[in-house]
Protein backbone atom coordinates (compact mmCIF):
# COMPACT_ATOMS: atom_id res chain seq x y z
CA UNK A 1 11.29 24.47 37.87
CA UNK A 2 11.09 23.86 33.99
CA UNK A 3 13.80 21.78 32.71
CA UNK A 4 15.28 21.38 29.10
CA UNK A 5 16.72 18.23 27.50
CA UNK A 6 18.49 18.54 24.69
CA UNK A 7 19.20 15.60 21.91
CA UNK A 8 22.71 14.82 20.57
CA UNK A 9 23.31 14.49 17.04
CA UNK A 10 25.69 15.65 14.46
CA UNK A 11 25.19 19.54 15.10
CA UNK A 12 25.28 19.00 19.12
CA UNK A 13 28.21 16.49 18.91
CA UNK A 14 31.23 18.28 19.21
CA UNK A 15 32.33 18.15 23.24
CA UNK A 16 32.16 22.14 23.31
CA UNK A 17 29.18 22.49 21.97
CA UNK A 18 27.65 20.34 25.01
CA UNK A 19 29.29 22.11 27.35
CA UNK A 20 27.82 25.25 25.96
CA UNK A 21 24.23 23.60 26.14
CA UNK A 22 24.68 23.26 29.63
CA UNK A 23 25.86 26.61 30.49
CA UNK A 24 22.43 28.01 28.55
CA UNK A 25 20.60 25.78 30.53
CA UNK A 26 20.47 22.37 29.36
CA UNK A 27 19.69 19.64 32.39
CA UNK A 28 19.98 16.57 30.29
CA UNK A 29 20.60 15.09 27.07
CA UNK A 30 18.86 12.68 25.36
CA UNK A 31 20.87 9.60 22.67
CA UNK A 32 18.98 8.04 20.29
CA UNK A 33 20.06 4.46 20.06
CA UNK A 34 18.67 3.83 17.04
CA UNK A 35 20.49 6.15 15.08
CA UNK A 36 23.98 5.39 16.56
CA UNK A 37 26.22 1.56 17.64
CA UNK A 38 26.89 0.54 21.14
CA UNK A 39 30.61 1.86 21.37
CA UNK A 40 29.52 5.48 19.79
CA UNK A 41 26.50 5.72 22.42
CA UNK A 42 28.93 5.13 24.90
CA UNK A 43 31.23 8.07 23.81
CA UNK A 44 28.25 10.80 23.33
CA UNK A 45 27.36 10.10 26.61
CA UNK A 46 31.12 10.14 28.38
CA UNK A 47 31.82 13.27 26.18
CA UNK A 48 28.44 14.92 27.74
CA UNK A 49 29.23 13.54 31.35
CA UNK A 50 32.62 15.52 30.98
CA UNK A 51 30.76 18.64 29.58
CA UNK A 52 28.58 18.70 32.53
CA UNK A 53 31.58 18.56 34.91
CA UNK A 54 33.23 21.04 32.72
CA UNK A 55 30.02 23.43 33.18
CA UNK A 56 30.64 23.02 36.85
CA UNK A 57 26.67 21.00 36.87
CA UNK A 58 25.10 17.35 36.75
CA UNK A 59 23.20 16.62 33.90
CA UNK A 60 20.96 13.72 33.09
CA UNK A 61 22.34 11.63 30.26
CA UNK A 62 19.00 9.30 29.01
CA UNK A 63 19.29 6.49 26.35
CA UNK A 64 16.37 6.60 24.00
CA UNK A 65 16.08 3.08 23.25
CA UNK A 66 14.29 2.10 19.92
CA UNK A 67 11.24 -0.18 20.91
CA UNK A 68 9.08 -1.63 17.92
CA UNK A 69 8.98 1.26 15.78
CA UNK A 70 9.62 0.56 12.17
CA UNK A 71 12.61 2.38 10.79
CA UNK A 72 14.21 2.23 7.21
CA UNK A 73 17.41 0.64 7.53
CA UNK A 74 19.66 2.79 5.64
CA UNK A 75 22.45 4.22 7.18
CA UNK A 76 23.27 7.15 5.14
CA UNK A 77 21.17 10.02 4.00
CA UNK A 78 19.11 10.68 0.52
CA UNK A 79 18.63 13.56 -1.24
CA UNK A 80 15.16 13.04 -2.49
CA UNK A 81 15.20 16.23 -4.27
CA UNK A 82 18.25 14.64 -6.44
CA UNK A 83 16.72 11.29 -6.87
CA UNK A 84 12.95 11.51 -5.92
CA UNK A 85 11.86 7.69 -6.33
CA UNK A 86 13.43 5.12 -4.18
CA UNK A 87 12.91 1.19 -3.39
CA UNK A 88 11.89 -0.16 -0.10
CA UNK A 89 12.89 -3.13 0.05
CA UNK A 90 11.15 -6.01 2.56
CA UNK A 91 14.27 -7.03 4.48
CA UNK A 92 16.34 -6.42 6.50
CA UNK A 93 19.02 -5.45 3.71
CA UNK A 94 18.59 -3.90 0.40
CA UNK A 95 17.73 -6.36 -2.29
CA UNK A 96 21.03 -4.29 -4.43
CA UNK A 97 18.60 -4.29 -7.68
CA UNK A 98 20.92 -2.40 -10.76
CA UNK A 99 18.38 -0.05 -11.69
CA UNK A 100 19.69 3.24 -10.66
CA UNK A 101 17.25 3.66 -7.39
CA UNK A 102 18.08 4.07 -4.10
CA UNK A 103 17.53 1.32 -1.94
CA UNK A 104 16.38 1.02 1.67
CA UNK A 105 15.07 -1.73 3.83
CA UNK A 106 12.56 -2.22 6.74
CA UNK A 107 13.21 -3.18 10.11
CA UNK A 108 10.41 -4.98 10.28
CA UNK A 109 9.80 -6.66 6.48
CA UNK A 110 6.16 -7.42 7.60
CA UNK A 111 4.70 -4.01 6.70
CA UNK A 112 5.16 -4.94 3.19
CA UNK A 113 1.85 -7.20 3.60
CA UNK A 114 -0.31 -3.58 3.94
CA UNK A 115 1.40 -1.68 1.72
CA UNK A 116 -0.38 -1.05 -2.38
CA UNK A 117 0.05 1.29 -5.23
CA UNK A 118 -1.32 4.64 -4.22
CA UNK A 119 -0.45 4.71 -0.76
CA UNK A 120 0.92 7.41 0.95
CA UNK A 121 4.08 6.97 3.26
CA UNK A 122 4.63 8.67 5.88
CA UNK A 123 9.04 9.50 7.12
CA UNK A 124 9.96 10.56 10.23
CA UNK A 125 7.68 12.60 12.17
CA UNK A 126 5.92 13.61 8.88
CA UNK A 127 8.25 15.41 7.69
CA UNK A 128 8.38 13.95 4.11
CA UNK A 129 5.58 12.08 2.36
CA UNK A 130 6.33 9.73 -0.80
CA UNK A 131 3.42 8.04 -2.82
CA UNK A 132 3.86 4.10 -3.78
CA UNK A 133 4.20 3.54 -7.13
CA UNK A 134 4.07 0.01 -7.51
CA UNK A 135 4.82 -2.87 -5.38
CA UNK A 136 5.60 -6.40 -5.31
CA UNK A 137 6.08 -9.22 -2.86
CA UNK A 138 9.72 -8.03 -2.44
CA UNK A 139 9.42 -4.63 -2.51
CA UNK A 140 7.61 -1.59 -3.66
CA UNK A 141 8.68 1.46 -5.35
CA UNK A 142 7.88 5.06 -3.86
CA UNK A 143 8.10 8.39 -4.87
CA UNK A 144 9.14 11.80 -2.57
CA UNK A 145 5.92 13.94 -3.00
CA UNK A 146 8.44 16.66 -2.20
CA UNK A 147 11.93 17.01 -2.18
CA UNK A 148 14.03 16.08 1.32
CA UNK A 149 16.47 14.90 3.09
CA UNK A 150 15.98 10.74 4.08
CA UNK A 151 17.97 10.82 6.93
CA UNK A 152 19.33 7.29 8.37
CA UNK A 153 17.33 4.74 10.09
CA UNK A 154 13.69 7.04 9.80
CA UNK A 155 10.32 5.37 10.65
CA UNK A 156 7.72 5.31 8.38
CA UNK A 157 3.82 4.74 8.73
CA UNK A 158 1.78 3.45 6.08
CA UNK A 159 -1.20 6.30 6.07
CA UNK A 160 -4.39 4.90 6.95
CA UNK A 161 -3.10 1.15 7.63
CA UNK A 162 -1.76 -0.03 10.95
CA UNK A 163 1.41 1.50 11.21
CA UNK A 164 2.77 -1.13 13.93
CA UNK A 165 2.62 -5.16 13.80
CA UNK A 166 2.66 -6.34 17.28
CA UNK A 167 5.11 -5.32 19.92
CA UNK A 168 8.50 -6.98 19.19
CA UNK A 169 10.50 -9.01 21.32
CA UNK A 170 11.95 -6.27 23.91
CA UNK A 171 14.90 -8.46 23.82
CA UNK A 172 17.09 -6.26 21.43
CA UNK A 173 16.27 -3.25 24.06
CA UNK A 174 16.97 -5.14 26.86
CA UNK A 175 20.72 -6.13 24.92
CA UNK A 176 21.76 -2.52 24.36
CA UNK A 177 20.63 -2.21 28.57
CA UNK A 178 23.34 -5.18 28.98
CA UNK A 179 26.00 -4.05 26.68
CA UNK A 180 26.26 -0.18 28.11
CA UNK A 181 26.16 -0.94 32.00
CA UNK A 182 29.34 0.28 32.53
CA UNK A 183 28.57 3.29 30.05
CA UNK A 184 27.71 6.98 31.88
CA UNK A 185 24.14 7.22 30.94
CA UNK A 186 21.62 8.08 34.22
CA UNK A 187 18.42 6.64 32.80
CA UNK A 188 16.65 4.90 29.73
CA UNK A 189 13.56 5.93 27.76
CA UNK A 190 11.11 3.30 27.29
CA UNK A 191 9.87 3.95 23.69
CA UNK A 192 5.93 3.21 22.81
CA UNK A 193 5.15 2.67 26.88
CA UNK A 194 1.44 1.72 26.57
CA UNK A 195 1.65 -0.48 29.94
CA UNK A 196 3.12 -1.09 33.23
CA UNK A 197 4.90 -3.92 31.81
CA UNK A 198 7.12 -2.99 29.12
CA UNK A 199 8.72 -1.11 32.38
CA UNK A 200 9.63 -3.56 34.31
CA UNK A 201 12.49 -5.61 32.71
CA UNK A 202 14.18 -1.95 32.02
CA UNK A 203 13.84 -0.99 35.98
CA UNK A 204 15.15 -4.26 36.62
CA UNK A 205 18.68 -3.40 34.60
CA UNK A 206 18.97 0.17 35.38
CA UNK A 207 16.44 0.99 37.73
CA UNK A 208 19.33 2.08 40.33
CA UNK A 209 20.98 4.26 37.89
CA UNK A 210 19.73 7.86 39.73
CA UNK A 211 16.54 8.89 40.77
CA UNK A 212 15.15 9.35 36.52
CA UNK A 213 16.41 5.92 35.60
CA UNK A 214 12.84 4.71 33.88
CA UNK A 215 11.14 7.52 31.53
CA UNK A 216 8.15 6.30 30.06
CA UNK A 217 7.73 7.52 26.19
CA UNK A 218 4.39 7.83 25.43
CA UNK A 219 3.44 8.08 21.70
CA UNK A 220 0.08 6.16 20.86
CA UNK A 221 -3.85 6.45 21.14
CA UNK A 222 -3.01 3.23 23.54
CA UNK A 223 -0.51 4.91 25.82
CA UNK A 224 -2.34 8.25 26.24
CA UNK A 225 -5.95 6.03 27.02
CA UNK A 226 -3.39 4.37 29.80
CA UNK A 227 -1.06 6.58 30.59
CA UNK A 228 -2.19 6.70 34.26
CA UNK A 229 -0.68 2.89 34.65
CA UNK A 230 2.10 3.38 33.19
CA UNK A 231 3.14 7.04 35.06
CA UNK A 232 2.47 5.23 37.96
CA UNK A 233 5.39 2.92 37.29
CA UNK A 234 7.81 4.92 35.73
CA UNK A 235 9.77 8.15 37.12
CA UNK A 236 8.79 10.19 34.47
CA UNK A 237 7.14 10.65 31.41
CA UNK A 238 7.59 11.94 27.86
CA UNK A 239 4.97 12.85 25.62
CA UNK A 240 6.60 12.11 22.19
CA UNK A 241 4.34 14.51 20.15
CA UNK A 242 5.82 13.37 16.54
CA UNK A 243 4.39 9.34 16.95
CA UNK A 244 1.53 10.58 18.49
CA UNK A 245 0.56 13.07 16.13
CA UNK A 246 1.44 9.81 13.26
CA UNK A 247 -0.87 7.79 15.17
CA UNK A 248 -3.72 10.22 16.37
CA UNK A 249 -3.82 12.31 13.01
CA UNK A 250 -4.39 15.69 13.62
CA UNK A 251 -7.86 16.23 14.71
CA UNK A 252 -7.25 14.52 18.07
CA UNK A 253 -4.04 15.12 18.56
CA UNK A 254 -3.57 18.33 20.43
CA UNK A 255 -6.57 16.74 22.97
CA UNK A 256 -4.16 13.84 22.89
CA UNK A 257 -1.32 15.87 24.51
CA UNK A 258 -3.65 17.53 27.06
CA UNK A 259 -4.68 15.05 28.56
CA UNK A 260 -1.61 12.39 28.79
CA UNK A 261 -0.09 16.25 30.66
CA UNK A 262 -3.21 16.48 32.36
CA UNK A 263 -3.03 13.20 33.90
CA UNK A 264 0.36 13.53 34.46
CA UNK A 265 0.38 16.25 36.58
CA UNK A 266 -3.01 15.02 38.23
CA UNK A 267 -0.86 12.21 39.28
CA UNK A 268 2.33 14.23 40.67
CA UNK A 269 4.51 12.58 37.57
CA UNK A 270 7.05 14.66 35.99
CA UNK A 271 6.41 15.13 32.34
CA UNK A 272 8.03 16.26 29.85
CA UNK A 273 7.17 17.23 26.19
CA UNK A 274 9.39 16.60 23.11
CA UNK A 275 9.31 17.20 19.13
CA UNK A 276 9.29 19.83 17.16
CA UNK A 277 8.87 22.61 19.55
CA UNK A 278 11.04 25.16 17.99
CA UNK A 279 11.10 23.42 14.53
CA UNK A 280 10.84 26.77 12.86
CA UNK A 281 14.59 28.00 13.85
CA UNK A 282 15.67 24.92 11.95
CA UNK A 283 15.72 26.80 9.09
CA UNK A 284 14.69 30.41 10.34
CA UNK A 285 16.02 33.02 12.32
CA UNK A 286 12.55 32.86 14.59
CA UNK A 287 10.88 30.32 15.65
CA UNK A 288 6.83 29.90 14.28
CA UNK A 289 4.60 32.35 16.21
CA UNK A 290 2.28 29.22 16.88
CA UNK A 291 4.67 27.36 18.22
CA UNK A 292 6.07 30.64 20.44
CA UNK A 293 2.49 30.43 21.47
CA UNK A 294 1.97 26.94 22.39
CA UNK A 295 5.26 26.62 23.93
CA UNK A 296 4.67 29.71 26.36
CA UNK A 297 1.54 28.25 27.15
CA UNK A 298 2.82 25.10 28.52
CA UNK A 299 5.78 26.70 30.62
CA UNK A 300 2.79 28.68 32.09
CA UNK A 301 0.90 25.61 32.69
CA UNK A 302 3.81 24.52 34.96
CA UNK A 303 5.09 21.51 32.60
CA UNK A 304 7.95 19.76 34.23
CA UNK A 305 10.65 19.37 31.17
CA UNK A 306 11.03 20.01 27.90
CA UNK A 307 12.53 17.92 24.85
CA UNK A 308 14.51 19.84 22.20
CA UNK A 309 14.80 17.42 18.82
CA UNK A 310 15.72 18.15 15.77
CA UNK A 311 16.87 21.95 17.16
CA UNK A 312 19.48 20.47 18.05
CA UNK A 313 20.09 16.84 16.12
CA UNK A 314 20.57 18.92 12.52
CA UNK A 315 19.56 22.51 13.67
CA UNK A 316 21.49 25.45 11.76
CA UNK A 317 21.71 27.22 15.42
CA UNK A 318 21.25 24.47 17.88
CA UNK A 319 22.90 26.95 20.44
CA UNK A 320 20.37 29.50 19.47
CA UNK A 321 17.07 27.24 20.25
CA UNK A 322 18.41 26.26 23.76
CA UNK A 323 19.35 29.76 24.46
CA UNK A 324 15.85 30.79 23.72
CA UNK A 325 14.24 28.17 25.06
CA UNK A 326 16.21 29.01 28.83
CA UNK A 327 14.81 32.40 27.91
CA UNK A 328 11.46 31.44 27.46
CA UNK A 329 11.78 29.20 30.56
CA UNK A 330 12.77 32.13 32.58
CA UNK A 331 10.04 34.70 31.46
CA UNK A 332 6.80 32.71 31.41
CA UNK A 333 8.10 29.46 33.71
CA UNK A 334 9.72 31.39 36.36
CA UNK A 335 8.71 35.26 36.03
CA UNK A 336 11.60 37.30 37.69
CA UNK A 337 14.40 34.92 36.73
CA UNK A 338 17.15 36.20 34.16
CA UNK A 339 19.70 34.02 32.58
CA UNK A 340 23.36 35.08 33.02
C-alpha cells in the first residue's frame, strides 16, 4: 500500500484541518524543524497526534531535522517583487546597514568565501533565482531575477560553486533529539544521509520511538552513489527531490531518482518521494500534466510513500492536493479501491 505524508505549515496548521488530512488519507505528517522553535514543534505535533485520534487512525508524526544545509536566517518573509535587491549578510545576524535593503544572514557565514559579482543564487528548491551584484568581505548584495516570496529560514546554493562546506557538527540535531523526548513525534528524518553514520547517534536517541523512528533523507550525488549503506541502516528512506535536483542539476537528475528508488526497493527499504509533486495546484486548479504523469507512474511502480510539500506548507487548497493525491493512490496504486 502507497502511503501519503503530508507537511505542516501555516495552511495545514489549524487542528481541523489535520484531522481532515487524515480522513482523505494522510498516514503521517512531516515538521520541519528548521522553520519552527522547540516548544512550537512540540505543539504541531500534539495537535496532529490528537487529529489522528480524532480521525479514529494512527498517524506517523516525523521531525525533519535541519542537518548542514545552509539557510538564510531571516525569520519573516520578503516580497521581492516590492523590494527586488536584498543584502546577505555573512553572519549569523544581519549587519542592520541604514540603506533601505532588506537584510538576511547565513547560517553558515563561510559561503561568503565562494560567492562574486555575477553569480547566480539559487532559494529554496529553485524556486527564485537572484544575481549578485556586488560583494564584500561582509556581505554581498543580490538582486531577485524575478519577483517572489523569500520565505523564512530558505537555503540557498551558490550555482556552480560547492553549495555545502563540510558536514557540521550534528550536535545542534542531536539537541533538538534531547529537548523534544517527551514531545509526540514517532520518528526523525536524518537530513543529507550520505552514510551509515550520520544514523547512528539519531537511532541511539529515538531509535525506540515506533517501528519508522530513523528515515534517511537522501538529497546529494553522494547519498544516491551510497544509498545502499545507508538504507541498510535506516527504516526508511526519502528521496528529497528539491536538494537533489540543486545538487545534480537537471540533466542527471531524474536518473538520480531512479536509481536511489531502484535500489531501494532492490533492497526491500521503504521509500518514499517528496517535493514538488503536485506543485502546480499551488497556484492552479490542476495539477501540471507532467507531473500527473510522473506521479502516476511511480504509484504504478509500487513506490512505498509519498511526501506532499509545499501543497500543503502554503498551498491555496492543501485539502484539495491530498484529496487527489488519495485519489490517485487509489486508481493507479491500488486499482479497485475507492475513497469514501
Amino acid at each position: 500500500m502507497t502511503t501519503m505524508y503530508a507537511t505542516i505549515g501555516p495552511a495545514t496548521r489549524a487542528p481541523e484541518t489535520m484531522t481532515a488530512l487524515v480522513r482523505l488519507g494522510v498516514t503521517g505528517f512531516r515538521f520541519s524543524a528548521s522553520k519552527f522553535g522547540v516548544a512550537e514543534l512540540a505543539a504541531q505535533a500534539a495537535d496532529a497526534e490528537a487529529a489522528g485520534r480524532a480521525a479514529g487512525r494512527s498517524v506517523e508524526l516525523l521531525l525533519d531535522l535541519p542537518g548542514a544545509k545552509i539557510r538564510f536566517t531571516n525569520a519573516d518573509s520578503i516580497d521581492l517583487g516590492a523590494t527586488p535587491r536584498f543584502r546577505v549578510s555573512y553572519a549569523l545576524k544581519p549587519t542592520g546597514e541604514d540603506d533601505g535593503l532588506p537584510d538576511v544572514g547565513l547560517s553558515d557565514p563561510g559561503l561568503g568565501d565562494v560567492i562574486s559579482p555575477g553569480d547566480v543564487l539559487l532559494i529554496g528548491d529553485g524556486e527564485i533565482a537572484a544575481r549578485v551584484i556586488s560583494a564584500s568581505g561582509t556581505h554581498c548584495v543580490a538582486e531577485a531575477l524575478e519577483g517572489g516570496l523569500l520565505g523564512p529560514r530558505k537555503g540557498v546554493w551558490v550555482t556552480g560553486r560547492s553549495r555545502r562546506l563540510p558536514a557540521s557538527s550534528p550536535d545542534e540535531d542531536l539537541a533538538l533529539l534531547d529537548g523534544l523526548t517527551s514531545s509526540a513525534f514517532t520518528g526523525a528524518i536524518v537530513s543529507f544521509a550520505e552514510n551509515a553514520a550520520v544514523l547512528e547517534p539519531v537511532r541511539a536517541r529515538w531509535g525506540g520511538r515506533s517501528a519508522n523512528s530513523v528515515m534517511a533523507k537522501v538529497e546529494t550525488r553522494a547519498g544516491v552513489a551510497a544509498v545502499a549503506e545507508v538504507a541498510g541502516a535506516a527504516d526508511s528512506v526519502l528521496v528529497g527531490r528539491g536538494d537533489l535536483l540543486m545538487d545534480s542539476g537537471v540533466l542527471d537528475f531524474h536518473a538520480l531518482c531512479s536509481a536511489a528508488v531502484r535500489e531501494c526497493r532492490r533492497l526491500s527499504v521503504p521509500v518514499v518521494v517528496g517535493t514538488q509533486l503536485l506543485s502546480g495546484m499551488q497556484s492552479s486548479w490542476l495539477p501540471l500534466r507532467s507531473e500527473l504523469s510522473y506521479l502516476c507512474g511511480l504509484l504504478e511502480s509500487g513506490v512505498d510513500g509519498l511526501l506532499l510539500t509545499t501543497e500543503t506548507t502554503f498551498g491555496r487548497d492543501p485539502l484539495g492536493a491530498a484529496g487527489l493525491m488519495a485519489d490517485l493512490i487509489a486508481r493507479y496504486a491500488e486499482p479497485g479501491l475507492v475513497r469514501a
